[in-house]
PDB file of N, CA and C in Angstrom:
ATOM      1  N   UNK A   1      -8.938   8.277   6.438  1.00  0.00           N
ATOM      2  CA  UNK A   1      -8.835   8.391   5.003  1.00  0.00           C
ATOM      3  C   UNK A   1      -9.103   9.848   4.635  1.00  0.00           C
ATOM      4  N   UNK A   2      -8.067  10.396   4.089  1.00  0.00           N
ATOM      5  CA  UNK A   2      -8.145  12.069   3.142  1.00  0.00           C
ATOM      6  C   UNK A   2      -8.949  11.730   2.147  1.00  0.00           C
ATOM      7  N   UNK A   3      -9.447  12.527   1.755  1.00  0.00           N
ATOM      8  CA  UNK A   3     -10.093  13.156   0.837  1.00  0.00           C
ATOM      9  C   UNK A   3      -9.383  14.409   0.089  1.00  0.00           C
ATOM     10  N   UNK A   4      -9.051  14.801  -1.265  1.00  0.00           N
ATOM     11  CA  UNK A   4      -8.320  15.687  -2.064  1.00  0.00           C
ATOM     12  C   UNK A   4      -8.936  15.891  -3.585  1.00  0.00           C
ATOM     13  N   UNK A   5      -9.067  17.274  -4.066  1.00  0.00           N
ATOM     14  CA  UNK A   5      -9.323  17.402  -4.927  1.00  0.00           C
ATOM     15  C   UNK A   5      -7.938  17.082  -6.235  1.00  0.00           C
ATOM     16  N   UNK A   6      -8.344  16.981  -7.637  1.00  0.00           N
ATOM     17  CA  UNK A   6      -6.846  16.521  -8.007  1.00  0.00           C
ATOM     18  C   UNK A   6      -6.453  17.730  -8.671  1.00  0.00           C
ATOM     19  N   UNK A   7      -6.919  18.749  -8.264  1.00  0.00           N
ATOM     20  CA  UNK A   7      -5.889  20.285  -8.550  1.00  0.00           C
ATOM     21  C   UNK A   7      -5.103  20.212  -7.361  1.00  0.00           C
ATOM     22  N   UNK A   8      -5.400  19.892  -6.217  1.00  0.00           N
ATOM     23  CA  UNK A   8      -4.562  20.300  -4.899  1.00  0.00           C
ATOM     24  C   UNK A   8      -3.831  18.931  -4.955  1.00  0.00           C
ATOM     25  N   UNK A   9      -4.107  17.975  -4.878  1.00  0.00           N
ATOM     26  CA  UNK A   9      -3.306  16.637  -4.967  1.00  0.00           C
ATOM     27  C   UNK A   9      -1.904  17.457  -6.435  1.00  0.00           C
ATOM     28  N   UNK A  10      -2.337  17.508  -7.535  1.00  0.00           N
ATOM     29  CA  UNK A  10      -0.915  17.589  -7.842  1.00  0.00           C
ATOM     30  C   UNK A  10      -0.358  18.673  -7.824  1.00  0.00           C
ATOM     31  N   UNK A  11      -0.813  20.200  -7.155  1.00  0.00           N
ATOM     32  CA  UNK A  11      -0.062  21.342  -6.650  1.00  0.00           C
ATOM     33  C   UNK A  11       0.720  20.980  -5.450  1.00  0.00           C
ATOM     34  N   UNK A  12       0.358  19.566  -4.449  1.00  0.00           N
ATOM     35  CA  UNK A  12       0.910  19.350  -3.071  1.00  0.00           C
ATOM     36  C   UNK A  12       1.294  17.794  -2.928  1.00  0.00           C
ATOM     37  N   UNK A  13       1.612  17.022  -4.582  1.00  0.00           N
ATOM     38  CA  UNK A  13       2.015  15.596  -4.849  1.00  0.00           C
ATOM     39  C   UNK A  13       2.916  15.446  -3.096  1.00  0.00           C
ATOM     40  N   UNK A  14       4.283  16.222  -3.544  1.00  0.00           N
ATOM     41  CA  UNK A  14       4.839  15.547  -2.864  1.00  0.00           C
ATOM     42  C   UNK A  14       4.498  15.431  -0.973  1.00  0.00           C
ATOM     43  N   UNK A  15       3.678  16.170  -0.551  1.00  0.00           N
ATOM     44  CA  UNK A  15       3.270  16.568   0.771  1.00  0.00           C
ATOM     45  C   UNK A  15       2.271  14.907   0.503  1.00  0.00           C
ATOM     46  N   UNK A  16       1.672  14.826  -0.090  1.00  0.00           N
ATOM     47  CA  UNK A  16       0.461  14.068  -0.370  1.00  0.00           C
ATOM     48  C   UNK A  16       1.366  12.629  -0.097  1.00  0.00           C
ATOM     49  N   UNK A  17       2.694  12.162  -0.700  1.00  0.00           N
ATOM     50  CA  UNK A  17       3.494  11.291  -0.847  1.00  0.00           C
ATOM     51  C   UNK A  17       3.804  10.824   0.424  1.00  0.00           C
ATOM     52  N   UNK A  18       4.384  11.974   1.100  1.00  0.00           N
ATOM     53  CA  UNK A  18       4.875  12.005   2.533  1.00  0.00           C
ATOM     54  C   UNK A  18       3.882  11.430   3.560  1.00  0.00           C
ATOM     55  N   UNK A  19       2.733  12.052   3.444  1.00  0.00           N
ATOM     56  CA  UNK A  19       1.610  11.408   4.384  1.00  0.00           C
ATOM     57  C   UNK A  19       1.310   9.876   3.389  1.00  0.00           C
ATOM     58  N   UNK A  20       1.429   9.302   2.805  1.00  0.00           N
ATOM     59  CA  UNK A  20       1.001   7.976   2.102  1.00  0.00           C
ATOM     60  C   UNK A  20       2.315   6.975   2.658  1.00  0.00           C
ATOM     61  N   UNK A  21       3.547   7.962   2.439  1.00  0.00           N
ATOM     62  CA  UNK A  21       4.740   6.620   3.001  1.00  0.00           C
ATOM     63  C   UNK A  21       4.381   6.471   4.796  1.00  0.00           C
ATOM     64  N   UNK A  22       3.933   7.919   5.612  1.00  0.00           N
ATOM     65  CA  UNK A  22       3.488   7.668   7.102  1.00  0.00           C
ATOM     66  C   UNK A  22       2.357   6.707   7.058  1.00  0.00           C
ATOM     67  N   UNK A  23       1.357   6.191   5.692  1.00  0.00           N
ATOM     68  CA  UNK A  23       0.482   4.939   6.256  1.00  0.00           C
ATOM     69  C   UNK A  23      -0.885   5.866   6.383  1.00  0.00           C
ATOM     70  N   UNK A  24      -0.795   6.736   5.527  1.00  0.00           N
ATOM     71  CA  UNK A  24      -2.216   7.630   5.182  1.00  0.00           C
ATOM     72  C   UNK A  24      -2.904   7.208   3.938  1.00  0.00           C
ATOM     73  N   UNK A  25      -3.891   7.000   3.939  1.00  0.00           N
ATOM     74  CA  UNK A  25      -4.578   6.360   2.468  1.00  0.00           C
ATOM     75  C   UNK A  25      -5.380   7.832   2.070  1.00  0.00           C
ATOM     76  N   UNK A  26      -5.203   8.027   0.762  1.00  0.00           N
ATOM     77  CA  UNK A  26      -5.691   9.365   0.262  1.00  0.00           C
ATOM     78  C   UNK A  26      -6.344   8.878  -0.928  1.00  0.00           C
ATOM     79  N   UNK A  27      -7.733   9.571  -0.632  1.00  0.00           N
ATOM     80  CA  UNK A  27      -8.953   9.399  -2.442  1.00  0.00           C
ATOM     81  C   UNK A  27      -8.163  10.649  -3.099  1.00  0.00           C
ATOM     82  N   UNK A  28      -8.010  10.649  -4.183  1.00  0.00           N
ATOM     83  CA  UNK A  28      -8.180  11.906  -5.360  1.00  0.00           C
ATOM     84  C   UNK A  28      -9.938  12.616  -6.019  1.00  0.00           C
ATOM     85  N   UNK A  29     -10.649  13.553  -5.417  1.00  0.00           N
ATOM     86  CA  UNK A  29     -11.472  13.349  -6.728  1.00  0.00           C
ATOM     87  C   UNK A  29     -11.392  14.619  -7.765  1.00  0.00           C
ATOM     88  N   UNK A  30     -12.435  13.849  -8.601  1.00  0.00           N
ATOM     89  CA  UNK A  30     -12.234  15.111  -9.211  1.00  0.00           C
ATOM     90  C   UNK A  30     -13.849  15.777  -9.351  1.00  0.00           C
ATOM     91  N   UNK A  31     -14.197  16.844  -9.210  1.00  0.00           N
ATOM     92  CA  UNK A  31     -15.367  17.221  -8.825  1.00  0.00           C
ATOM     93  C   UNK A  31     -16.450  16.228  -8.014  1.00  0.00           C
ATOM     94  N   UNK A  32     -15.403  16.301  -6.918  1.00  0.00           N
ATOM     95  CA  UNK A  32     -16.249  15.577  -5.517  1.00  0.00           C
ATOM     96  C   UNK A  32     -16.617  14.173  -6.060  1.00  0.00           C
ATOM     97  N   UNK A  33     -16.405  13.765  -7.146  1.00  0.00           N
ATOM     98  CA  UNK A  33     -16.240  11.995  -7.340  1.00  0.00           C
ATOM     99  C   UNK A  33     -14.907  11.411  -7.130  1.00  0.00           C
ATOM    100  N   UNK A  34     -14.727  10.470  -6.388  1.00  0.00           N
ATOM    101  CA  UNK A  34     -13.573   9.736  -6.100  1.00  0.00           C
ATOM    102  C   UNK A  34     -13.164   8.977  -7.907  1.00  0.00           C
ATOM    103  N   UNK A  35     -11.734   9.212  -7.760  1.00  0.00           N
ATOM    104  CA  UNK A  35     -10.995   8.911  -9.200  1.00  0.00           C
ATOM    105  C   UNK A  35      -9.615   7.598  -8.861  1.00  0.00           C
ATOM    106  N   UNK A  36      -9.187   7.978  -7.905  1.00  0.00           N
ATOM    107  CA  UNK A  36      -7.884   7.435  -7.630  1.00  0.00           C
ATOM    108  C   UNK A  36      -7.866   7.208  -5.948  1.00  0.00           C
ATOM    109  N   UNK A  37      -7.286   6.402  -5.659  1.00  0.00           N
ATOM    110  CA  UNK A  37      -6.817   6.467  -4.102  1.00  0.00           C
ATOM    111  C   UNK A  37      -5.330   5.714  -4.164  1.00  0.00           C
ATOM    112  N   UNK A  38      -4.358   6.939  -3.368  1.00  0.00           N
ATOM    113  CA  UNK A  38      -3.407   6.686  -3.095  1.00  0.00           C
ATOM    114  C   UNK A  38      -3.073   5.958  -1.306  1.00  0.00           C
ATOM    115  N   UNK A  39      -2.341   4.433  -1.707  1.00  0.00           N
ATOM    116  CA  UNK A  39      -2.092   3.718  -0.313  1.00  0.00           C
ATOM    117  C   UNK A  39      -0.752   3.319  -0.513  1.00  0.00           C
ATOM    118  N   UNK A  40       0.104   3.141   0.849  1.00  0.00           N
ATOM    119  CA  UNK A  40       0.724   2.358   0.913  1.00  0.00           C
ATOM    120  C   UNK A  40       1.058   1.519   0.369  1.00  0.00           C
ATOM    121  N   UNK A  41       2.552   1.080  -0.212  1.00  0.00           N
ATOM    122  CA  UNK A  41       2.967  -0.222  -0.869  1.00  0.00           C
ATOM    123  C   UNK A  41       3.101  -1.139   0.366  1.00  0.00           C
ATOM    124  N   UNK A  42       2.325  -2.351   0.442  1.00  0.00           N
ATOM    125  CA  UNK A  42       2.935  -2.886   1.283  1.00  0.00           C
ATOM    126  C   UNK A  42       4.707  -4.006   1.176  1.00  0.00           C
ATOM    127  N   UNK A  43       5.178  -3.854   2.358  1.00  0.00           N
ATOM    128  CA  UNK A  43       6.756  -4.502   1.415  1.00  0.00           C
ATOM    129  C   UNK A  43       6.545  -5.774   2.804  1.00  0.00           C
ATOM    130  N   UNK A  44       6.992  -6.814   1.430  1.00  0.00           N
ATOM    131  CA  UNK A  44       7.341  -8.108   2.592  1.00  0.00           C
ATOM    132  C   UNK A  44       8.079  -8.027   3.277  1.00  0.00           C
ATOM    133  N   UNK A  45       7.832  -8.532   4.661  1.00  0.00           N
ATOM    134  CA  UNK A  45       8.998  -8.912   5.215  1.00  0.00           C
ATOM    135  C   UNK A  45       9.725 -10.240   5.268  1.00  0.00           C
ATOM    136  N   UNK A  46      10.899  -9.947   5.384  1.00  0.00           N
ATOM    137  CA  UNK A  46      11.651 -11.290   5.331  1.00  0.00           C
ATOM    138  C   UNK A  46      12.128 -11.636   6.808  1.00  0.00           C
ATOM    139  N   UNK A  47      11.636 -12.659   7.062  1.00  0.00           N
ATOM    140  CA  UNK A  47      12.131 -13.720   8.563  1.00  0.00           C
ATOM    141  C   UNK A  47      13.215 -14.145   8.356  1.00  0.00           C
ATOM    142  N   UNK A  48      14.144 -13.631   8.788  1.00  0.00           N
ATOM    143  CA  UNK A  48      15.616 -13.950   9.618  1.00  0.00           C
ATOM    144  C   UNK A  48      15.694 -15.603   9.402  1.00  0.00           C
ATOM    145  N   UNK A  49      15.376 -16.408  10.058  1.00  0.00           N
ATOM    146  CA  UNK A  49      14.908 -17.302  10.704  1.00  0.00           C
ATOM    147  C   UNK A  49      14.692 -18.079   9.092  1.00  0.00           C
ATOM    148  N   UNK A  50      13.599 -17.823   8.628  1.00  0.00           N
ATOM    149  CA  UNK A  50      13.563 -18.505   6.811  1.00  0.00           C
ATOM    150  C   UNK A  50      14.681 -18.203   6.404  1.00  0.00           C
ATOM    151  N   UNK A  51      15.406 -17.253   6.084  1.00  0.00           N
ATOM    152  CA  UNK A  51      16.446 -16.901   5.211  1.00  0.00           C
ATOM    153  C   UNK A  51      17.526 -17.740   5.481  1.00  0.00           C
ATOM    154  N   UNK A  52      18.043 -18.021   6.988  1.00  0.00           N
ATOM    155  CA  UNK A  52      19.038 -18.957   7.146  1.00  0.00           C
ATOM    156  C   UNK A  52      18.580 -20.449   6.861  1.00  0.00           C
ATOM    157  N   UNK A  53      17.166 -20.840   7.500  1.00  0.00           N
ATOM    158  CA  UNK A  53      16.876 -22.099   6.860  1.00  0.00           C
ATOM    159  C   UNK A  53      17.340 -22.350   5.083  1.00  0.00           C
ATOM    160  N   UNK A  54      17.545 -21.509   4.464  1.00  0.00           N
ATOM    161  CA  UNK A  54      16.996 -21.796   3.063  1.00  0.00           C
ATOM    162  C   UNK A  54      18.545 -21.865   2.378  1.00  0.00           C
ATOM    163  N   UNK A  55      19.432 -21.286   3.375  1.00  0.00           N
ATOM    164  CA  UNK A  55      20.658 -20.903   2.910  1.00  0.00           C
ATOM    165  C   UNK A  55      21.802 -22.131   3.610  1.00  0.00           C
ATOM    166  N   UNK A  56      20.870 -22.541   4.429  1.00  0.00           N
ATOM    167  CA  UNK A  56      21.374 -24.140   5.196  1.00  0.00           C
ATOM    168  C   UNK A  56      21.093 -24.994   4.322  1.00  0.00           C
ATOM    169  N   UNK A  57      19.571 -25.054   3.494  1.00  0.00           N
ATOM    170  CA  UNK A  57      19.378 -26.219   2.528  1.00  0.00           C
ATOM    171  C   UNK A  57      19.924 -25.867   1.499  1.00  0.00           C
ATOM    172  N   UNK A  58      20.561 -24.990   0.685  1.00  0.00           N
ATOM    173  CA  UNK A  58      21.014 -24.946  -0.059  1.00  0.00           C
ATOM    174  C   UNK A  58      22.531 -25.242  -0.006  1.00  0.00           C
ATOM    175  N   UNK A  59      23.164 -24.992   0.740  1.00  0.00           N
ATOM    176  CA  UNK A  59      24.553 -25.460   1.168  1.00  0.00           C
ATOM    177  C   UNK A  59      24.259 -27.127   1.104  1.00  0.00           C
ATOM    178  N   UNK A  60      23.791 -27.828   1.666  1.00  0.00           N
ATOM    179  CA  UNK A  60      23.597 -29.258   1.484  1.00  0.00           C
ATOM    180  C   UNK A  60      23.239 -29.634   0.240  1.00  0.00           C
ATOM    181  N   UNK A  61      22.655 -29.030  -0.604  1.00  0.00           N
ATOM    182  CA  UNK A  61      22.737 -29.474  -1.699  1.00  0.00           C
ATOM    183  C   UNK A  61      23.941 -29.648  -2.771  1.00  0.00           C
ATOM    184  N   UNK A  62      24.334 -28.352  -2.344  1.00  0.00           N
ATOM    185  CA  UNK A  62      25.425 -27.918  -3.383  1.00  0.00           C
ATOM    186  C   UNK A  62      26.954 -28.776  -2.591  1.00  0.00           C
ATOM    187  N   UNK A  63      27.778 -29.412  -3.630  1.00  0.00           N
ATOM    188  CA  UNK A  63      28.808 -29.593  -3.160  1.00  0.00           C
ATOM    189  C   UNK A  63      30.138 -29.650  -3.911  1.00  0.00           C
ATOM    190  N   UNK A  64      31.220 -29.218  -2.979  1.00  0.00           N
ATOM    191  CA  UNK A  64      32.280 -28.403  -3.387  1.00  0.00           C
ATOM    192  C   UNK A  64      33.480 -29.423  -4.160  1.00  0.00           C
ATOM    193  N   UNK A  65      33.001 -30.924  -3.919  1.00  0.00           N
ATOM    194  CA  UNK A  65      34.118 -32.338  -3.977  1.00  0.00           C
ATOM    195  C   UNK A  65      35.462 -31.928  -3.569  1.00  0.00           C
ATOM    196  N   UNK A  66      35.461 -31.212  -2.370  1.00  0.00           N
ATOM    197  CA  UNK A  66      36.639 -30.973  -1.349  1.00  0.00           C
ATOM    198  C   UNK A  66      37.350 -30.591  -2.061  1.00  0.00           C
ATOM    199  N   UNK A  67      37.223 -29.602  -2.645  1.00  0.00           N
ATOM    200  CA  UNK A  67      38.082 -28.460  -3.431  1.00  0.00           C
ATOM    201  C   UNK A  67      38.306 -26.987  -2.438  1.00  0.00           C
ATOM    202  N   UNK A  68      39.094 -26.586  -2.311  1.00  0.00           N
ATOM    203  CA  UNK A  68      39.361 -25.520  -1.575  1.00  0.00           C
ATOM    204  C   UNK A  68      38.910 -24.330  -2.155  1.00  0.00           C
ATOM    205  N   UNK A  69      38.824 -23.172  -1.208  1.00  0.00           N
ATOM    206  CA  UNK A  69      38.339 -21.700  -2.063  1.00  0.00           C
ATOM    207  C   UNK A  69      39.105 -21.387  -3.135  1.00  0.00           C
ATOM    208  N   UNK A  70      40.697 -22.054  -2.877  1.00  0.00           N
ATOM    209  CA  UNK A  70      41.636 -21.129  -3.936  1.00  0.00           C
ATOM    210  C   UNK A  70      41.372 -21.983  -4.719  1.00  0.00           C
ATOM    211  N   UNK A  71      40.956 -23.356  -5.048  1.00  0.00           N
ATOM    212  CA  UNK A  71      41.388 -23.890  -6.032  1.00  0.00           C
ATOM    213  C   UNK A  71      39.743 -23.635  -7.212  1.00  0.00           C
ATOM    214  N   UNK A  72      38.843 -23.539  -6.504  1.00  0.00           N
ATOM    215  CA  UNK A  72      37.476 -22.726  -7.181  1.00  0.00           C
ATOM    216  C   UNK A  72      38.005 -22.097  -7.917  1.00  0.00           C
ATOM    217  N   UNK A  73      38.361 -20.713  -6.995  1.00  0.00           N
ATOM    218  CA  UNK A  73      38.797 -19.614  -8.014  1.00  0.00           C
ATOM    219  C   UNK A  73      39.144 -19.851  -8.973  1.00  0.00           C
ATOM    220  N   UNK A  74      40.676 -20.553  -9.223  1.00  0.00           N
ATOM    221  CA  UNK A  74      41.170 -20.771 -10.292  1.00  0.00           C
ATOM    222  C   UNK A  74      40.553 -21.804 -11.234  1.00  0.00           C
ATOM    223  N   UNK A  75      39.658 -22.675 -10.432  1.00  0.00           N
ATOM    224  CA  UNK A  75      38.795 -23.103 -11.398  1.00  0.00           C
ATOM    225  C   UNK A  75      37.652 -22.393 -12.653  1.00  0.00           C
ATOM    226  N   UNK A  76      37.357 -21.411 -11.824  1.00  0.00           N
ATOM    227  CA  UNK A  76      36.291 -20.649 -12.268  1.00  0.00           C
ATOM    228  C   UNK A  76      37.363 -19.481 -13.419  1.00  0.00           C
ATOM    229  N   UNK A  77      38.358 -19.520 -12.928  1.00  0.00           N
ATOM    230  CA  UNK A  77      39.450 -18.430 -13.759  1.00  0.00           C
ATOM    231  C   UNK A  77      39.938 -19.079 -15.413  1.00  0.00           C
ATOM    232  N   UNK A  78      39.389 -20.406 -15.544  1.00  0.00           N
ATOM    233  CA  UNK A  78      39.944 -20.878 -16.538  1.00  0.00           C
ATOM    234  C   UNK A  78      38.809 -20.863 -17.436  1.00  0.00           C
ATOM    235  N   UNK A  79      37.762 -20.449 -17.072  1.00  0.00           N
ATOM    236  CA  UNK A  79      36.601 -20.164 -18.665  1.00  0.00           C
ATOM    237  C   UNK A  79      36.616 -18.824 -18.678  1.00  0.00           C
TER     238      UNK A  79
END
């Protein structure tokens, strides 16, 4: 964990940014008291594996009453 004063944090934001997207957690203070700490967003991940399950149950739900792609279309073309 960095430590940064917040004159140098926003003279060197974007350097500061760069080490936070590498997974660096940075305090801000401001006269040696901690104010802010910059971390990582964490982002979900999505399982492969769920995504097709969900896109399998949803196909079973939904149904087409043996209508063809073209005839959708033109279904959907008439509103």
């Amino acid at each position: 964990m960095k430590q940064i004063g917040s004159y140098e944090a926003k003279t060197h934001l974007a350097d500061l940014l760069a080490e936070v997207q590498g997974g660096e957690i940075v305090i801000i203070t401001r006269r040696g008291v901690p104010i802010a700490k910059l971390v990582p967003i964490e982002t979900p991940q999505v399982k492969v594996e769920a995504a097709k399950d969900g896109l399998k149950a949803l196909r079973k739900q939904t149904a087409s009453g043996n209508l063809s792609i073209r005839e959708m279309i033109e279904e959907g073309r008439r509103f």
